[in-house]
PDB file of N, CA and C in Angstrom:
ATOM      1  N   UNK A   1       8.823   1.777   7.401  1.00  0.00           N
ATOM      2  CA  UNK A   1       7.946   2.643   6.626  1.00  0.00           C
ATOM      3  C   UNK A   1       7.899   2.165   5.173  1.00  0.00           C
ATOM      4  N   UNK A   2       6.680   2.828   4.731  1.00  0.00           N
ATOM      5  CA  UNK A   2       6.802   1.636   3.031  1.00  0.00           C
ATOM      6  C   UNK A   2       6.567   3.059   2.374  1.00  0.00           C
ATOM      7  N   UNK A   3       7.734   2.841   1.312  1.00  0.00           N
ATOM      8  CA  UNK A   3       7.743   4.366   0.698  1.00  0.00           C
ATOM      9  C   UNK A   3       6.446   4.907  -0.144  1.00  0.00           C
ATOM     10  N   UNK A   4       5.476   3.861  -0.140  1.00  0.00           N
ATOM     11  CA  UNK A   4       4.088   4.503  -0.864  1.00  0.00           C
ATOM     12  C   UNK A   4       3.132   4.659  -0.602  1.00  0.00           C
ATOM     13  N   UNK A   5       3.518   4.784   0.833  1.00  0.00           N
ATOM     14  CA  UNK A   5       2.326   5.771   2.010  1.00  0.00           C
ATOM     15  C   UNK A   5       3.484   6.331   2.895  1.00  0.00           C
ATOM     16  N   UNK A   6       2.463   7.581   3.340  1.00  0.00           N
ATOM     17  CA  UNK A   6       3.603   8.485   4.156  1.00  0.00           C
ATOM     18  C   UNK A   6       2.512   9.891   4.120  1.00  0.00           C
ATOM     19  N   UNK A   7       2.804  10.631   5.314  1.00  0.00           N
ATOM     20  CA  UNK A   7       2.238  11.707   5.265  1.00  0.00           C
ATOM     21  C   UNK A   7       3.094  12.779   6.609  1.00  0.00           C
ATOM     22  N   UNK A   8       2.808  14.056   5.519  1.00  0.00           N
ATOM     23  CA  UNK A   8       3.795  15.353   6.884  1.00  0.00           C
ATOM     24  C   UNK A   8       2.554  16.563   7.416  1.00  0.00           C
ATOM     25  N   UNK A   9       3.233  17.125   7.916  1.00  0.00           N
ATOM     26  CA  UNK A   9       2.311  18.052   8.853  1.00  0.00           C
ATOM     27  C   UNK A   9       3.512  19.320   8.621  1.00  0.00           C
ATOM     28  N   UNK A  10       3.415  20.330   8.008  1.00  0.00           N
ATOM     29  CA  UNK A  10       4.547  21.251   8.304  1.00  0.00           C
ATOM     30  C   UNK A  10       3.637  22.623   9.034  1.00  0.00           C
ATOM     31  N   UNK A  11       4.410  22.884  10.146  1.00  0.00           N
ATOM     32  CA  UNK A  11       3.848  24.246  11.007  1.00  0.00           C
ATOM     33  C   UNK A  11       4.385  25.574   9.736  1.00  0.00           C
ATOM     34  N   UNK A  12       3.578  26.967  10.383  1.00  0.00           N
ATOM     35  CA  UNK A  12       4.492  27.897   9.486  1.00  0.00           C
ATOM     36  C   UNK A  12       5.534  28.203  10.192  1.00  0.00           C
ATOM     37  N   UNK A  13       6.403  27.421  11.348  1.00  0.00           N
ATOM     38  CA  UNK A  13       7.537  27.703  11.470  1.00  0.00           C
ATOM     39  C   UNK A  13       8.531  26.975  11.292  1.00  0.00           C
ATOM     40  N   UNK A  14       7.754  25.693  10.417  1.00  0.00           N
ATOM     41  CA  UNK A  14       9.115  24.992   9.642  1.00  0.00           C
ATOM     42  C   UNK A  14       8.994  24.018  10.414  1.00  0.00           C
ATOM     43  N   UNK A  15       8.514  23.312  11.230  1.00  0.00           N
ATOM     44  CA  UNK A  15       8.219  21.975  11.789  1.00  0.00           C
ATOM     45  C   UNK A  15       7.846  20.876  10.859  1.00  0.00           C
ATOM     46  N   UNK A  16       8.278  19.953  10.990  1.00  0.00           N
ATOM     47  CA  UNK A  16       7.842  19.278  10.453  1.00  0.00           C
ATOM     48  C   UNK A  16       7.496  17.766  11.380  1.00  0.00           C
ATOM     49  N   UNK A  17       6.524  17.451  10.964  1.00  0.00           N
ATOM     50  CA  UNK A  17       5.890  15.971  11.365  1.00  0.00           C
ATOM     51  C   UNK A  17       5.544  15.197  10.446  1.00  0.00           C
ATOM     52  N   UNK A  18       6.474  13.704  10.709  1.00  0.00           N
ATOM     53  CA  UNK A  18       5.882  12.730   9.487  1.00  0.00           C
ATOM     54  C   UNK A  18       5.178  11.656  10.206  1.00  0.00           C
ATOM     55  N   UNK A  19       4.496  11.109   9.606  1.00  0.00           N
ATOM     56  CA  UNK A  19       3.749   9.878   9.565  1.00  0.00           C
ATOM     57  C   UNK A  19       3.643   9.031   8.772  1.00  0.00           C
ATOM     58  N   UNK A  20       3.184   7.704   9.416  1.00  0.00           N
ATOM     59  CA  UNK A  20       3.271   6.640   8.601  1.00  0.00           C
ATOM     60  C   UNK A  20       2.047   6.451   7.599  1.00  0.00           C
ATOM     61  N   UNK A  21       1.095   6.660   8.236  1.00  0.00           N
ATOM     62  CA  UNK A  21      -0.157   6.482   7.415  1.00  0.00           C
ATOM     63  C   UNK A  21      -1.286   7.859   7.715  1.00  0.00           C
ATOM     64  N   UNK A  22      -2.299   7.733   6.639  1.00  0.00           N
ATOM     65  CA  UNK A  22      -3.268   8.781   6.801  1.00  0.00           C
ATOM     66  C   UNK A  22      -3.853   8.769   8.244  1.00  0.00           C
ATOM     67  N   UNK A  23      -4.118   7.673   8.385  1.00  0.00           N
ATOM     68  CA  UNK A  23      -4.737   7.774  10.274  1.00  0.00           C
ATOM     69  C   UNK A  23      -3.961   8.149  11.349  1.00  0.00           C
ATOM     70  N   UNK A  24      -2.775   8.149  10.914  1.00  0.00           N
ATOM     71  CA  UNK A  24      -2.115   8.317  11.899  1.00  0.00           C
ATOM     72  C   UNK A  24      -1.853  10.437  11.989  1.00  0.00           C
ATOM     73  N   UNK A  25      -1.722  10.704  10.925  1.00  0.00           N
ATOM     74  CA  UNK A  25      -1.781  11.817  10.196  1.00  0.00           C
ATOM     75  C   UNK A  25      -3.371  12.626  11.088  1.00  0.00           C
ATOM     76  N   UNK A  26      -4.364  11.716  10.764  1.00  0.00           N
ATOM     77  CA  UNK A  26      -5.259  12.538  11.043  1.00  0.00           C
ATOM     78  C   UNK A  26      -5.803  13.021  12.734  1.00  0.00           C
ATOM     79  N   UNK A  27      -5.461  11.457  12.866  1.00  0.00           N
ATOM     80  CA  UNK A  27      -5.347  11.186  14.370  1.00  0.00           C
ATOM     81  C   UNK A  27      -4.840  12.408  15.397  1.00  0.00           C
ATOM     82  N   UNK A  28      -3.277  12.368  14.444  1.00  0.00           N
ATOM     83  CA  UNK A  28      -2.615  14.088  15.393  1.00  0.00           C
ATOM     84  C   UNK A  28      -3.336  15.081  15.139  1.00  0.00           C
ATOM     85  N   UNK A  29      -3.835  15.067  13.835  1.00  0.00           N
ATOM     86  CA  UNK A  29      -4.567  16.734  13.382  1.00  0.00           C
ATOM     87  C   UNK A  29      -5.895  17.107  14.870  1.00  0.00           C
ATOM     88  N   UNK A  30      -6.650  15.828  14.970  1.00  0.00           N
ATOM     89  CA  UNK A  30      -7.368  15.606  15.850  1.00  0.00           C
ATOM     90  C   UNK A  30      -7.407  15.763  17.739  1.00  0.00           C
ATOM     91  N   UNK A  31      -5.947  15.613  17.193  1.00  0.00           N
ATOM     92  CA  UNK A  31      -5.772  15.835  19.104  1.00  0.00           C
ATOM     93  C   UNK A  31      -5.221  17.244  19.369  1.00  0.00           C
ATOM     94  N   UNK A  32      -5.410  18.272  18.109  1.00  0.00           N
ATOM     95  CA  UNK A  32      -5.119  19.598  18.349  1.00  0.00           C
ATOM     96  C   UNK A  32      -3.623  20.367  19.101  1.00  0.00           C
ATOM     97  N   UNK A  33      -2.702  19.097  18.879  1.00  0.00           N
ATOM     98  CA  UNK A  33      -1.221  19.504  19.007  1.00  0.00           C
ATOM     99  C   UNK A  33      -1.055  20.448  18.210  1.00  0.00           C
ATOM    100  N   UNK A  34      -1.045  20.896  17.026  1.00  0.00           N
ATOM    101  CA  UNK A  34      -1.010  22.033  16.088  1.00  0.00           C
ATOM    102  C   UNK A  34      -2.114  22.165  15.587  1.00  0.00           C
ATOM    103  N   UNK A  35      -2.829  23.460  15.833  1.00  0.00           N
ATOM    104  CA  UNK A  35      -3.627  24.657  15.363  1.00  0.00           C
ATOM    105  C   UNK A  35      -3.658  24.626  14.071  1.00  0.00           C
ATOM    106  N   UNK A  36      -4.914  24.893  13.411  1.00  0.00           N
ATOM    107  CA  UNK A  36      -5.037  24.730  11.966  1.00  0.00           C
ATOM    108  C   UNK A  36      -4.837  26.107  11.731  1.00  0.00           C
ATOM    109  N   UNK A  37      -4.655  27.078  12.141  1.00  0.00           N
ATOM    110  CA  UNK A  37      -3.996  28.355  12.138  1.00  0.00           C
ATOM    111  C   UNK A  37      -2.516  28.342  12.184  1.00  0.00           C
ATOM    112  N   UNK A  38      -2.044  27.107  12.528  1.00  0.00           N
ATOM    113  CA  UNK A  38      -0.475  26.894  12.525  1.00  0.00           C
ATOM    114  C   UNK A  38       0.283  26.161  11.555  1.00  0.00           C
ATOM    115  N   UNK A  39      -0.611  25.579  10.801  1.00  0.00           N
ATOM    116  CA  UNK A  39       0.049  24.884   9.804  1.00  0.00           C
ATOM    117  C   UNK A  39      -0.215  25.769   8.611  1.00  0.00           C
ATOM    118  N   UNK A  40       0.882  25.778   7.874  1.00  0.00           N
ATOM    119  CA  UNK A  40       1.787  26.176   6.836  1.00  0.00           C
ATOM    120  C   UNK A  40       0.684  24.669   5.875  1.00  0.00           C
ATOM    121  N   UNK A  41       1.164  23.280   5.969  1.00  0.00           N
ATOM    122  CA  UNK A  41       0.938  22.872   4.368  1.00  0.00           C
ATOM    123  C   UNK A  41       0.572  21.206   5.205  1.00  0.00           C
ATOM    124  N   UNK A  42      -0.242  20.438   4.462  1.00  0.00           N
ATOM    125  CA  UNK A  42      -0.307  19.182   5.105  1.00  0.00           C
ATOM    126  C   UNK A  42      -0.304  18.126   3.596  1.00  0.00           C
ATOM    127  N   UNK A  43       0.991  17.069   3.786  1.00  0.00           N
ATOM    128  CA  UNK A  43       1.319  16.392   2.208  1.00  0.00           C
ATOM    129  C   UNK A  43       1.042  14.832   2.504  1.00  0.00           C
ATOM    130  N   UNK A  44       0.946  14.335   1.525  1.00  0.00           N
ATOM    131  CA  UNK A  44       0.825  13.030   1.514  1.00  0.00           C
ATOM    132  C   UNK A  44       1.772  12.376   0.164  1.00  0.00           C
ATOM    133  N   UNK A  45       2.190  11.453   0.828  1.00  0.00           N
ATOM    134  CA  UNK A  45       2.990  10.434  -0.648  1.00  0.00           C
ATOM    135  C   UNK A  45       1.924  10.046  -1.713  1.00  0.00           C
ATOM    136  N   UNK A  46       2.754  10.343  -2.561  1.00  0.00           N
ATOM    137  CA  UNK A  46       2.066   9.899  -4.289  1.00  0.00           C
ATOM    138  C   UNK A  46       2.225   8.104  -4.327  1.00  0.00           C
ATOM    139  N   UNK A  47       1.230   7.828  -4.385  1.00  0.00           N
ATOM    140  CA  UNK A  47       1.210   6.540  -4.351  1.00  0.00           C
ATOM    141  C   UNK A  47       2.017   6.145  -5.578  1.00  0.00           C
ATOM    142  N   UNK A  48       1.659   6.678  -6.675  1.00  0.00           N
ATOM    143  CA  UNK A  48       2.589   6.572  -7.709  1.00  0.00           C
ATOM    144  C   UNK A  48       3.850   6.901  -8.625  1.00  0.00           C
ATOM    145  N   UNK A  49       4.396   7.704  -7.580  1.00  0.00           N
ATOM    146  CA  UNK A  49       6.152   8.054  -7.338  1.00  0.00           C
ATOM    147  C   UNK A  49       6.632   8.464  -6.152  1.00  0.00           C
ATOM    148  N   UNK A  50       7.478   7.348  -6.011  1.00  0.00           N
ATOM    149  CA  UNK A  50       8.270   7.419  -4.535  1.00  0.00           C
ATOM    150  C   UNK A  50       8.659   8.605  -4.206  1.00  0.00           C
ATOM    151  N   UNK A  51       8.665   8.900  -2.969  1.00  0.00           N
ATOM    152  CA  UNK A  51       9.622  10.193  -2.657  1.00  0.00           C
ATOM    153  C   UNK A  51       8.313  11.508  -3.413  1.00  0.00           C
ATOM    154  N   UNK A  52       7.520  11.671  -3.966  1.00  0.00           N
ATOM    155  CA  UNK A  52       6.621  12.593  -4.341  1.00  0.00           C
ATOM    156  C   UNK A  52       5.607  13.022  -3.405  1.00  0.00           C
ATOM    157  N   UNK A  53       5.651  14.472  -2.881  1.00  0.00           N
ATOM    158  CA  UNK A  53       4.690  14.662  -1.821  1.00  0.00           C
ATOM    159  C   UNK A  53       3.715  15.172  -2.396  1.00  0.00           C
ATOM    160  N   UNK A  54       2.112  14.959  -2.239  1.00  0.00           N
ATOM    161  CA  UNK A  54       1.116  15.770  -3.226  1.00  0.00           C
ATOM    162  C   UNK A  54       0.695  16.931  -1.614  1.00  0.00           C
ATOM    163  N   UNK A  55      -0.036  17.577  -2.197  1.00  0.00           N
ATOM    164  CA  UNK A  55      -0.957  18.905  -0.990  1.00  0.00           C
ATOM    165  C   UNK A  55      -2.091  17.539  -0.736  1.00  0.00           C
ATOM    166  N   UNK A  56      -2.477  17.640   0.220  1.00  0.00           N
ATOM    167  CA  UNK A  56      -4.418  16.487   0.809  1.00  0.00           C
ATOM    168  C   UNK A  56      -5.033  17.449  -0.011  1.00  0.00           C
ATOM    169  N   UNK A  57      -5.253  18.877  -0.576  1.00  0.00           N
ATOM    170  CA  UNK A  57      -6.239  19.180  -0.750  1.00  0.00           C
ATOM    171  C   UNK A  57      -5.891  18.838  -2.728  1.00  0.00           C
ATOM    172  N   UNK A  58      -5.590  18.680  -2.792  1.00  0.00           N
ATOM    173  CA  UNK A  58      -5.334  18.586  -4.576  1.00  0.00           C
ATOM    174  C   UNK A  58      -4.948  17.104  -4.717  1.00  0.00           C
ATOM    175  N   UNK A  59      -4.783  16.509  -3.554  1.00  0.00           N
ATOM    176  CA  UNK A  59      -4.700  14.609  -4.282  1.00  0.00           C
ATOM    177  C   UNK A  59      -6.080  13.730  -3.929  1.00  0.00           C
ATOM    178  N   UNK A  60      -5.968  12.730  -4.819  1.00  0.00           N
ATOM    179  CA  UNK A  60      -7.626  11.896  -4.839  1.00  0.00           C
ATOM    180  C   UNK A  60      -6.852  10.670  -3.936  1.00  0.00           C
ATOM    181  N   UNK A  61      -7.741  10.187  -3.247  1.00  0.00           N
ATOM    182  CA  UNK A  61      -7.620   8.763  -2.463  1.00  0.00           C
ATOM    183  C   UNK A  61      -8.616   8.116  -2.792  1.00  0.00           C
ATOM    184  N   UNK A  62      -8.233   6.774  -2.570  1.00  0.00           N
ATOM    185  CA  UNK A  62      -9.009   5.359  -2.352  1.00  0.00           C
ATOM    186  C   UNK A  62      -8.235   4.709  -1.218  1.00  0.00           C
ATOM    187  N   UNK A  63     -10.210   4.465  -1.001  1.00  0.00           N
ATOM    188  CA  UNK A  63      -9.916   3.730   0.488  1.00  0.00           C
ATOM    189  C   UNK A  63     -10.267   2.064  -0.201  1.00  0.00           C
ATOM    190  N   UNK A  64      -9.490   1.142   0.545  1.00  0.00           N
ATOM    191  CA  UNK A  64     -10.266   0.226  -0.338  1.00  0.00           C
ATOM    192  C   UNK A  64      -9.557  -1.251   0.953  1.00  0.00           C
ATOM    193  N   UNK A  65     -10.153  -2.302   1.242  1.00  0.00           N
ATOM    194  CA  UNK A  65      -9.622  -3.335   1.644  1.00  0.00           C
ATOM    195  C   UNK A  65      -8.252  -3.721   1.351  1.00  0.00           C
ATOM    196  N   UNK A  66      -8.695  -4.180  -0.268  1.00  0.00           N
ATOM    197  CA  UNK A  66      -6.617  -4.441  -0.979  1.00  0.00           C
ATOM    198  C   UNK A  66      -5.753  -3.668  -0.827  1.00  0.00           C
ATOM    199  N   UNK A  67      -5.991  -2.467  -0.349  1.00  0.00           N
ATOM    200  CA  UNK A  67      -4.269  -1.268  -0.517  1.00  0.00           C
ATOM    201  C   UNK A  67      -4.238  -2.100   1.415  1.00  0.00           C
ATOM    202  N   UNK A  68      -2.956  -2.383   1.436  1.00  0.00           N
ATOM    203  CA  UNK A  68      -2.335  -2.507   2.835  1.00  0.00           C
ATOM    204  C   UNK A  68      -1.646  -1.565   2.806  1.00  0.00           C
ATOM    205  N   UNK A  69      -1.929  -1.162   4.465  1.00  0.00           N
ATOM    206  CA  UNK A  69      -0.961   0.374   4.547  1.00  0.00           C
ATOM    207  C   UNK A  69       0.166  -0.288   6.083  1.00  0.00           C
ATOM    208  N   UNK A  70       0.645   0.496   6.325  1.00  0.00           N
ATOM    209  CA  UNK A  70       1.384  -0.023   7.321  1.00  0.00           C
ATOM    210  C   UNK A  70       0.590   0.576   8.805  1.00  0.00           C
ATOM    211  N   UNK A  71      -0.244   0.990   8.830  1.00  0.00           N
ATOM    212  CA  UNK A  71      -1.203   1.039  10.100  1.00  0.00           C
ATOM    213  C   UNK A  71      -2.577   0.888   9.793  1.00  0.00           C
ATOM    214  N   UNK A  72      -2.918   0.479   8.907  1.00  0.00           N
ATOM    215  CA  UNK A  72      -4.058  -0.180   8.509  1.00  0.00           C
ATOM    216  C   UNK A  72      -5.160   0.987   8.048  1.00  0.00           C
ATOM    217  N   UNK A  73      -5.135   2.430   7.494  1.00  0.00           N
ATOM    218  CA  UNK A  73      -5.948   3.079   6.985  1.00  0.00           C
ATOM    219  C   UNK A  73      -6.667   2.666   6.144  1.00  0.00           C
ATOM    220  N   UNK A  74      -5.504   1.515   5.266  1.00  0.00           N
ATOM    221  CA  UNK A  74      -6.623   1.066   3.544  1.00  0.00           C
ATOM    222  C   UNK A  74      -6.825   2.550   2.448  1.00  0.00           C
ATOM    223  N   UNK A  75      -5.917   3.471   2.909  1.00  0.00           N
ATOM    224  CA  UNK A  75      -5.991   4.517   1.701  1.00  0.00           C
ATOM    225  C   UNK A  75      -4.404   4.884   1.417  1.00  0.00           C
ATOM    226  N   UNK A  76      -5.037   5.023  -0.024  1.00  0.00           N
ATOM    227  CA  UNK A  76      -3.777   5.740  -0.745  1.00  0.00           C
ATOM    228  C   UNK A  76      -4.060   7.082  -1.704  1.00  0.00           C
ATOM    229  N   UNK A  77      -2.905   8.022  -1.555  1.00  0.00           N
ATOM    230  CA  UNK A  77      -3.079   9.074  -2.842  1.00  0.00           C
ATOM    231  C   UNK A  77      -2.304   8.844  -3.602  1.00  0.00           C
ATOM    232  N   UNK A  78      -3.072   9.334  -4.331  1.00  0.00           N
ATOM    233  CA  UNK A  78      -2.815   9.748  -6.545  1.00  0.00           C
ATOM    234  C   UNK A  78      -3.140  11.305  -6.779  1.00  0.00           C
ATOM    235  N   UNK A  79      -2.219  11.770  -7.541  1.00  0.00           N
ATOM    236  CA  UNK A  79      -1.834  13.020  -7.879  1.00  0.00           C
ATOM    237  C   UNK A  79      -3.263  13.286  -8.913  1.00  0.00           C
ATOM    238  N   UNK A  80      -3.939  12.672  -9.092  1.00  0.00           N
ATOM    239  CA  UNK A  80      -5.796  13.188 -10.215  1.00  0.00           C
ATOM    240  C   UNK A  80      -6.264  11.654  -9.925  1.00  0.00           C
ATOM    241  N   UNK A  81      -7.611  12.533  -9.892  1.00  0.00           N
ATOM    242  CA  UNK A  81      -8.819  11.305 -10.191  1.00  0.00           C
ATOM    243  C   UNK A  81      -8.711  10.428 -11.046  1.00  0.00           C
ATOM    244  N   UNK A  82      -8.237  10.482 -12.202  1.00  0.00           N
ATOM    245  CA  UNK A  82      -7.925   9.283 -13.570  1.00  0.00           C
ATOM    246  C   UNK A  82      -6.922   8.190 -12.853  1.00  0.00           C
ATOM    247  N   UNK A  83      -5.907   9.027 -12.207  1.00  0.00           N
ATOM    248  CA  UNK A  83      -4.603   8.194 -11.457  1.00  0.00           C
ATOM    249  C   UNK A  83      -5.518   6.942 -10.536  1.00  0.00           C
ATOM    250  N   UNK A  84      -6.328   7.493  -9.841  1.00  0.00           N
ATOM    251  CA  UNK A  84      -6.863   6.857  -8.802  1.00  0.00           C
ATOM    252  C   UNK A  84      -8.053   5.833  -9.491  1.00  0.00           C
ATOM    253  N   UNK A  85      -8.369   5.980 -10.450  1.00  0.00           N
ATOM    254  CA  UNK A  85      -9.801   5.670 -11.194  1.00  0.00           C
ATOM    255  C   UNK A  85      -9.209   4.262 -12.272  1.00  0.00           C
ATOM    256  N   UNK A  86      -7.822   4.606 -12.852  1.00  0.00           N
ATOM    257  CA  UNK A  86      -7.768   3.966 -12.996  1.00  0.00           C
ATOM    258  C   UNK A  86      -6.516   2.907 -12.538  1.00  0.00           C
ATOM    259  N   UNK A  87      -5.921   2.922 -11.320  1.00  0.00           N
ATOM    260  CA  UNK A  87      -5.657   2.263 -10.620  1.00  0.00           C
ATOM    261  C   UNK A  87      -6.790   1.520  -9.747  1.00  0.00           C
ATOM    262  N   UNK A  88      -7.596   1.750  -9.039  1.00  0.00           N
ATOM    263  CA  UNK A  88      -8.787   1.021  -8.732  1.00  0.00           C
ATOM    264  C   UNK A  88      -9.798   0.112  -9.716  1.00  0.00           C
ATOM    265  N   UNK A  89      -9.102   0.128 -10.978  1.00  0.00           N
ATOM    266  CA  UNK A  89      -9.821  -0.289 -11.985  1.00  0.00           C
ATOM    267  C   UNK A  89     -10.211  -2.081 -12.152  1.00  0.00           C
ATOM    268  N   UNK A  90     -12.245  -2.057 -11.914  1.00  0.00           N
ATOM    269  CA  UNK A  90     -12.727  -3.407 -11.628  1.00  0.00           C
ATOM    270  C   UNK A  90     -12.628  -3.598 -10.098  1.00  0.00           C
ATOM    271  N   UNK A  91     -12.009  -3.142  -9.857  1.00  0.00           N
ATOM    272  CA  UNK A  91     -11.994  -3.232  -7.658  1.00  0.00           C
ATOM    273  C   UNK A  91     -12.695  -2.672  -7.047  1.00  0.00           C
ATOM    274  N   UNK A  92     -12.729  -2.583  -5.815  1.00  0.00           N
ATOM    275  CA  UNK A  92     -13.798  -2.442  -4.665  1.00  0.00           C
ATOM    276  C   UNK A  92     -13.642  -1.079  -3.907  1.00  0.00           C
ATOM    277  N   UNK A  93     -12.544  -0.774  -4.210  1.00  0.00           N
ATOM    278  CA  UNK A  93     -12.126   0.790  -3.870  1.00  0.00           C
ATOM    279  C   UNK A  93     -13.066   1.488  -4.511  1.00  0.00           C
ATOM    280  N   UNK A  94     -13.311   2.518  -3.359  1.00  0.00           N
ATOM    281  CA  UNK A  94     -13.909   3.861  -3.550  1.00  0.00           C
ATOM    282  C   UNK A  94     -13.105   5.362  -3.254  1.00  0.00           C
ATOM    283  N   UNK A  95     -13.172   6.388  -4.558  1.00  0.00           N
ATOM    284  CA  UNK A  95     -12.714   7.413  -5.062  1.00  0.00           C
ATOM    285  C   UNK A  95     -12.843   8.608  -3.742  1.00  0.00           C
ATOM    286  N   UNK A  96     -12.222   9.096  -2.831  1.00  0.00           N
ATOM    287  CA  UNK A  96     -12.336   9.996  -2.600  1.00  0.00           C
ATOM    288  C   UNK A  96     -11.863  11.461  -2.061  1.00  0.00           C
ATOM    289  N   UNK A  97     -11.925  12.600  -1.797  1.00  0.00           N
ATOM    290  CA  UNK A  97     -11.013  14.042  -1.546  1.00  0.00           C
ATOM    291  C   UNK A  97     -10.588  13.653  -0.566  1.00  0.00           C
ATOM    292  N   UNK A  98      -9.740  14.493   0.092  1.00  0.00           N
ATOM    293  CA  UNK A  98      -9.240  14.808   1.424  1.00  0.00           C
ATOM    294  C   UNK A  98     -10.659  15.072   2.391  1.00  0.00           C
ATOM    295  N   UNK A  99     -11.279  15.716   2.201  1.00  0.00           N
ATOM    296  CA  UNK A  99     -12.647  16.698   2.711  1.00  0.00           C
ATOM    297  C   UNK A  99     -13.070  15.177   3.331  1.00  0.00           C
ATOM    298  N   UNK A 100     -13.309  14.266   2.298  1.00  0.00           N
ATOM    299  CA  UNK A 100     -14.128  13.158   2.522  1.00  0.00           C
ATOM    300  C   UNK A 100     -13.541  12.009   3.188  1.00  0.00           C
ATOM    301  N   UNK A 101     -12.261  12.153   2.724  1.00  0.00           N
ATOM    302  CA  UNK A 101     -11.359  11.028   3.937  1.00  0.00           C
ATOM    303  C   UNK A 101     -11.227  11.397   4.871  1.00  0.00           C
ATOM    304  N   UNK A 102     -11.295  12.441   5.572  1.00  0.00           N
ATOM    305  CA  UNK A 102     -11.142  13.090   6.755  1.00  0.00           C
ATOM    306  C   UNK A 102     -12.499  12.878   7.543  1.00  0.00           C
ATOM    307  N   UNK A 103     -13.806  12.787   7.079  1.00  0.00           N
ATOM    308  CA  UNK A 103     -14.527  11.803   7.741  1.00  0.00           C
ATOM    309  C   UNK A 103     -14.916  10.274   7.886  1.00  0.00           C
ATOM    310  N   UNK A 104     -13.995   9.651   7.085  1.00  0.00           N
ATOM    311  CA  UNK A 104     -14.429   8.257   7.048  1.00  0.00           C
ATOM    312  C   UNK A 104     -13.068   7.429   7.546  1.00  0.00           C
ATOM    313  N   UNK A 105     -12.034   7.891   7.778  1.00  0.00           N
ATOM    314  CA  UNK A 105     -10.947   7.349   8.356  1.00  0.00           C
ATOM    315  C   UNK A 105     -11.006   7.527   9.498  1.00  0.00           C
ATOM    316  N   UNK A 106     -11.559   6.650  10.716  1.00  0.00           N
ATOM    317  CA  UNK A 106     -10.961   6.845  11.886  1.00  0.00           C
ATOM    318  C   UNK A 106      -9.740   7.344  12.614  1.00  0.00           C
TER     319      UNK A 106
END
């Protein structure tokens, strides 16, 4: 696992599920093992401090060719848009929510 991708799934009964990457993350959300009525909180690693979990709905991603992930999503989160804006800075990455990675990540 590479500590600057990572993502959990916590039920509201304290379950927890980690993953390696956002696809993999979304992938489960997708196959309806846990009820979106059942989850409590869904986090993702701060690309820019180890060990930092942000909420999907309050962190910005870029999807971009250059970020290698360890299952090949090509996205990472940043705790604000500036984080992400200007880490992508002059590159090919594109800025976007949870809302919006959740349709463009297979």
């Amino acid at each position: 696992m590479d500590e600057k991708f990572g993502c959990e799934l916590v039920t509201k009964k304290g379950k927890v599920f980690k993953f390696d990457d956002v696809n993999c993350l979304l992938r489960f959300m997708r196959s309806g093992a846990v009820a979106p009525k059942d989850t409590k909180e869904t986090l993702v690693v701060n690309f820019e401090k180890k060990g930092e979990l942000l909420a999907v709905s309050t962190a910005s991603f870029i999807y971009a060719d250059y970020i290698l992930t360890p299952m090949g999503s090509r996205v990472a989160a940043f705790s604000a848009k500036e984080a992400a804006v200007k880490f992508n800075n002059n590159r090919d990455g594109k800025i976007y929510t949870w809302e919006e990675i959740k349709k463009i990540v297979p």
